[in-house]
Protein backbone atom coordinates (compact mmCIF):
# COMPACT_ATOMS: atom_id res chain seq x y z
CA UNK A 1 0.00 0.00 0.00
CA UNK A 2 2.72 2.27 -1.01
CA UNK A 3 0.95 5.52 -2.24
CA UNK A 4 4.05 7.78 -1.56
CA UNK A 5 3.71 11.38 -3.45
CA UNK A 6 6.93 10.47 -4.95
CA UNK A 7 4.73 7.87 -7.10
CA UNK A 8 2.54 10.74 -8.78
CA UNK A 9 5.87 12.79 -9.26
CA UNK A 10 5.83 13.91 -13.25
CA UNK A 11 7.84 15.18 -15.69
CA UNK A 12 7.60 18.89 -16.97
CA UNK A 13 6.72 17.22 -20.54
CA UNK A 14 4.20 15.03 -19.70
CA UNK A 15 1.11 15.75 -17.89
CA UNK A 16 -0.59 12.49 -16.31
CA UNK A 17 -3.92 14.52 -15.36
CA UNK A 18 -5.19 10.78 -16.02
CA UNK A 19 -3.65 9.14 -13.97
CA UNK A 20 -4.36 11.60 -11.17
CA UNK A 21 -8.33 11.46 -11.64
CA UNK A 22 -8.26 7.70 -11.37
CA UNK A 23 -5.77 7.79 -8.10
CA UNK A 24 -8.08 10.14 -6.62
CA UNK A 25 -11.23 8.23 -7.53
CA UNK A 26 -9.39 4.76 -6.15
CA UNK A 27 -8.38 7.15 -2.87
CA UNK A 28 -11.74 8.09 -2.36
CA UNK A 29 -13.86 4.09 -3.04
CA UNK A 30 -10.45 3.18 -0.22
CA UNK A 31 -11.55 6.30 2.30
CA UNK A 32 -15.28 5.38 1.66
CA UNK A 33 -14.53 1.27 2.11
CA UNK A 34 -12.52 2.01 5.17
CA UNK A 35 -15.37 3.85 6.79
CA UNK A 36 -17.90 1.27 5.95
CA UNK A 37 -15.14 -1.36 8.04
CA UNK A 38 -14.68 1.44 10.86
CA UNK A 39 -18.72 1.73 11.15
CA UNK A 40 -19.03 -2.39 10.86
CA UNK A 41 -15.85 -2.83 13.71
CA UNK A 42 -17.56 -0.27 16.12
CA UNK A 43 -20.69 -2.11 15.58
CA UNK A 44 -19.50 -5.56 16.34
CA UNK A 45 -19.59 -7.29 19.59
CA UNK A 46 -16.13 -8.68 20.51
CA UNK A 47 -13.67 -9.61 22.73
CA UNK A 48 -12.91 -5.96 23.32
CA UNK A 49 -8.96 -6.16 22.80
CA UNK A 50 -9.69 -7.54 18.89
CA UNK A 51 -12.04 -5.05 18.26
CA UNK A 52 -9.70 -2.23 19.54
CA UNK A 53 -7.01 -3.51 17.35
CA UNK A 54 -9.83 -4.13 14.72
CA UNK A 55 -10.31 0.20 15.18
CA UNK A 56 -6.38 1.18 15.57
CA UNK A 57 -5.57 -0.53 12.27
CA UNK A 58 -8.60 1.05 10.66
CA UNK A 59 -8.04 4.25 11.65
CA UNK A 60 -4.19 4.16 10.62
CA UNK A 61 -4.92 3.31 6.93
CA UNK A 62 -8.00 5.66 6.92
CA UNK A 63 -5.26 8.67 8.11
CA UNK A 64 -2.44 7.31 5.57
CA UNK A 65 -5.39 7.30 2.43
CA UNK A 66 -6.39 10.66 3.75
CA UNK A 67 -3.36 12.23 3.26
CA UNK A 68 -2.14 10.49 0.27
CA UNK A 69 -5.75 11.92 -0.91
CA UNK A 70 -4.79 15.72 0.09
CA UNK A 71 -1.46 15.55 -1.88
CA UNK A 72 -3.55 13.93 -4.96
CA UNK A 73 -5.32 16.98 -5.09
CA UNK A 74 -2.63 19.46 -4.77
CA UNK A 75 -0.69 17.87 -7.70
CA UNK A 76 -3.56 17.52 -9.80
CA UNK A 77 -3.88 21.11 -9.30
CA UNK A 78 -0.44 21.82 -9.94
CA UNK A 79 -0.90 19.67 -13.34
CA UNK A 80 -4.11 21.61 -14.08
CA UNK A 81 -2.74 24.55 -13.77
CA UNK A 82 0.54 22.99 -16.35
CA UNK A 83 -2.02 22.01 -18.86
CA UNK A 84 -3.67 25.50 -18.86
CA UNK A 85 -0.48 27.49 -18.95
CA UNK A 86 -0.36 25.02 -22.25
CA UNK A 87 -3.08 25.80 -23.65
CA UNK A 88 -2.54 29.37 -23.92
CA UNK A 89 0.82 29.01 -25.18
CA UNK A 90 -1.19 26.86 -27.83
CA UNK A 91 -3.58 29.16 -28.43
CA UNK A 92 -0.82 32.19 -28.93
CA UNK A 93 1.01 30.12 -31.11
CA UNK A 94 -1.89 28.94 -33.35
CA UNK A 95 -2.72 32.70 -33.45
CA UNK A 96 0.68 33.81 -35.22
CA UNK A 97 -0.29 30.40 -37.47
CA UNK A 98 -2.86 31.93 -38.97
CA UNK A 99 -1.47 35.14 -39.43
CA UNK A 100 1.95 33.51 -41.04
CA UNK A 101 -1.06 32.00 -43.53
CA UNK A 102 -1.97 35.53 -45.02
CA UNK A 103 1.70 36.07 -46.10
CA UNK A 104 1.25 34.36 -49.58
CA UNK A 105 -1.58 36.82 -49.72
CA UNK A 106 0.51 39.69 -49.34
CA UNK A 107 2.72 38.16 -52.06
CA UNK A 108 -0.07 38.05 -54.10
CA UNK A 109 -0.79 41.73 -53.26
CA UNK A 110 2.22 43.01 -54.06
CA UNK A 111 3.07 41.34 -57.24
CA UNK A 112 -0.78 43.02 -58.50
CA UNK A 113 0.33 46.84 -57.23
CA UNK A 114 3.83 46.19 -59.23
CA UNK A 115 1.80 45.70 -62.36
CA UNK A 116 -0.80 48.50 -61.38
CA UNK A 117 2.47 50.88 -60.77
CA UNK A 118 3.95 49.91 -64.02
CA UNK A 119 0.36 50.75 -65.70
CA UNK A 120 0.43 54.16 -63.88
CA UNK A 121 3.88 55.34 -64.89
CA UNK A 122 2.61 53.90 -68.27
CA UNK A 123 0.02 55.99 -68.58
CA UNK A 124 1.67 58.92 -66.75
CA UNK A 125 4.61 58.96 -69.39
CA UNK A 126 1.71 58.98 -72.06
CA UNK A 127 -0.15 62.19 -70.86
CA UNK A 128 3.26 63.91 -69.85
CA UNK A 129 4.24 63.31 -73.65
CA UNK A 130 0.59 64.34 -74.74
CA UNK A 131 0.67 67.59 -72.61
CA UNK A 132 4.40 68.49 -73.70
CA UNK A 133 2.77 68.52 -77.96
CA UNK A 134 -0.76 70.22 -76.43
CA UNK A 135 2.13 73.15 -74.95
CA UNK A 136 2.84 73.64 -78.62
CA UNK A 137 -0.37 74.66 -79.67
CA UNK A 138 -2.61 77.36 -78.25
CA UNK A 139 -5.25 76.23 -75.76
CA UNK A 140 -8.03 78.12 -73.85
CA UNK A 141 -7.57 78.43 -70.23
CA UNK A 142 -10.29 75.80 -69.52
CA UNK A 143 -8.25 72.71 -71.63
CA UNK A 144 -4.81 74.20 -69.62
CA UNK A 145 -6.23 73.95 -66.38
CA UNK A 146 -8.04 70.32 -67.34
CA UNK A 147 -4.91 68.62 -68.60
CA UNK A 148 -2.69 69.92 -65.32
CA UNK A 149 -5.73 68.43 -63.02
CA UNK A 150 -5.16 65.63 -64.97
CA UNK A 151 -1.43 65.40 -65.12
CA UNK A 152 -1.48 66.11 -60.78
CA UNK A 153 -3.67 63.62 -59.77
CA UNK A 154 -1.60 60.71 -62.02
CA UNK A 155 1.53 62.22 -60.15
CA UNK A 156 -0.47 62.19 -56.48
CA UNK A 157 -1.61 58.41 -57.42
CA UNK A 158 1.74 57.00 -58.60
CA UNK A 159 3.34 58.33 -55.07
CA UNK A 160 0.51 56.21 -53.10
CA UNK A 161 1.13 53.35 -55.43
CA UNK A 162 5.06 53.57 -54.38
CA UNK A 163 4.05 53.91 -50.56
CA UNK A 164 2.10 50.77 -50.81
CA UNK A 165 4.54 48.66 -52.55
CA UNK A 166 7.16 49.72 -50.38
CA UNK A 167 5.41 48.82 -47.20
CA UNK A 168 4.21 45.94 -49.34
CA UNK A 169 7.89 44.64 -49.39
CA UNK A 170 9.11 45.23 -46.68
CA UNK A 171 6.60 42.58 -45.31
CA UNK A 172 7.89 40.61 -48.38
CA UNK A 173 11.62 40.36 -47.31
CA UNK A 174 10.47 39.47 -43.74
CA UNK A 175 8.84 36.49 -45.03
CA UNK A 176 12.04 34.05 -44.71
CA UNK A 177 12.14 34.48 -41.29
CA UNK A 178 8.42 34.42 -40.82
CA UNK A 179 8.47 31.02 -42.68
CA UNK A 180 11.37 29.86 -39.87
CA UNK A 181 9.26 30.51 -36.92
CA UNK A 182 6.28 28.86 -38.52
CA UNK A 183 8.55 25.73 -38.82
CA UNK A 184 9.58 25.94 -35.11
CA UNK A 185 6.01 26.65 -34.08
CA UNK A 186 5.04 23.26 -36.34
CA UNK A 187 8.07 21.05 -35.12
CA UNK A 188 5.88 22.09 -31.32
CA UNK A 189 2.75 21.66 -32.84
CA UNK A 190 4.11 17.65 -33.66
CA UNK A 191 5.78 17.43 -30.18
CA UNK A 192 2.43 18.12 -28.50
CA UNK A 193 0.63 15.86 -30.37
CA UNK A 194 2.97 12.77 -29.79
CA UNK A 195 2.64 13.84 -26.08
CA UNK A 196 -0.85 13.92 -26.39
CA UNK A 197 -0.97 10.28 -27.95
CA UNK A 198 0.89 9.12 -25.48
CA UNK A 199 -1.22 10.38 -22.51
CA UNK A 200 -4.10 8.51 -24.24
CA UNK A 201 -1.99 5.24 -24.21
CA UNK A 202 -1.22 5.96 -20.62
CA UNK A 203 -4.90 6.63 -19.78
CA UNK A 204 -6.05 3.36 -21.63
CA UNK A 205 -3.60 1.46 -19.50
CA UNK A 206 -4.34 2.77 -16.09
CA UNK A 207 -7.77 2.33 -16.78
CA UNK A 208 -7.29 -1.16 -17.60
CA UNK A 209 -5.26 -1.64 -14.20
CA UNK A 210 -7.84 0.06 -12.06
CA UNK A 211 -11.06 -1.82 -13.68
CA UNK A 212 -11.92 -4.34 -10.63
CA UNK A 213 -11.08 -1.89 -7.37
CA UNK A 214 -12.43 -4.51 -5.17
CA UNK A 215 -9.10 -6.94 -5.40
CA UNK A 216 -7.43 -4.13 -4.37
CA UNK A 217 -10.00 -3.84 -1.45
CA UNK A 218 -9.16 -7.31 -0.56
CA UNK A 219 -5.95 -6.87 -0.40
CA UNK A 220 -5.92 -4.14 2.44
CA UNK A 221 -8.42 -6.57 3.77
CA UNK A 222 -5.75 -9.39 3.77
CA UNK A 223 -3.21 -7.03 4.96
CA UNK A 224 -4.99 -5.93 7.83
CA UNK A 225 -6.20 -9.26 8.73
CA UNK A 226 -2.33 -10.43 8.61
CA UNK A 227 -1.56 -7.11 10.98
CA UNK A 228 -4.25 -8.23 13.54
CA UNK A 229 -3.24 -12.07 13.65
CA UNK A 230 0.66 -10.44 14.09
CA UNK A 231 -0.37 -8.10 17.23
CA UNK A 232 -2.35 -10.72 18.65
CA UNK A 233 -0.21 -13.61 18.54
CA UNK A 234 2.26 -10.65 20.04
């Protein structure tokens, strides 16, 4: 009946919340059995020495289970508290994913405003050329002030077209090491999930083991009935 805390001690990579809710459950059926064999002592006519050996060695497992019980709890706390520190990293981490996912986009982006900068210088060269042969002829003040409107707002555009693209790639060149970080964050991403396979193998097991918790039952039963035939042949 060695329930130690050093046997629930776990590593800082694996988190056997599993494990814990079963101990705990298996605790509390041994707390609840041991009360039901406290009541049924108390209750039991006898020689008065046996049953006050019956009681002692009742009451010493029933402290023993209690505690083991208490330090249960705080670990599965402490591993709670692991697995939600975890999850947030998780969360952060899928976060920057799916942000690291719109980058192609921007490529996308940026290769369009190239062309639509080319077709704006284009088209700027063309109405500088076709203002520099309207200079040569006479025009009224109305055509004048037209084609300079014209000629301005072409100039304004093809400066916000060259803001864009430059913001445009600078996001671009810091795509390599985006692309880096998304490879560490997926190397994690695989890490967790062979952890997380192997918790479910671990949780399959100890369910396995703790599926009949009355042989354990019988053995404190056995054990107990040994420590009472020792003390009294004592």
């Amino acid at each position: 009946m060695n329930n130690s805390s050093s046997s629930f001690s776990v590593s800082p990579e694996t988190t056997y919340v599993a494990e814990l809710a079963i101990a705990l459950q298996t605790a509390k059926k041994r707390i609840q059995d041991l009360e039901n064999e406290k009541h049924f002592a108390s209750n039991t006519p006898g020689d008065g020495i046996g049953a006050n050996q019956q009681m002692a060695v009742v009451n010493l497992a029933g402290q023993v289970l209690s505690h083991n019980y208490a330090r249960l709890n705080e670990v599965m706390g402490e591993q709670l508290s692991t697995m939600h520190a975890r999850f947030l990293e998780l969360r952060s981490n899928k976060a920057v994913e799916d942000r690291e996912r719109e980058q192609p986009r921007e490529g996308q982006t940026l290769a369009a405003l190239q062309v639509e900068l080319a077709n704006e210088r284009a088209a700027n060269t063309e109405l500088t050329a076709e203002n520099e042969k309207l200079k040569t002829r006479t025009l009224s003040a109305a055509e004048l002030r037209e084609v300079e409107r014209e000629s301005e707002e072409l100039s304004t555009r093809c400066a916000e077209l060259q803001d864009e693209l430059a913001g445009l790639q600078t996001k671009y060149d810091a795509l390599p090491q985006r692309r880096s970080r998304r490879g560490a964050l997926e190397e994690g991403w695989k890490r967790l999930k062979s952890t997380n396979a192997s918790l479910n193998r671990k949780m399959a097991d100890l369910l396995q083991v703790h599926a009949e918790p009355e042989s354990e039952y019988d053995s404190i039963k056995k054990w107990r009935a040994h420590f009472v035939g020792e003390t009294a042949g004592a």
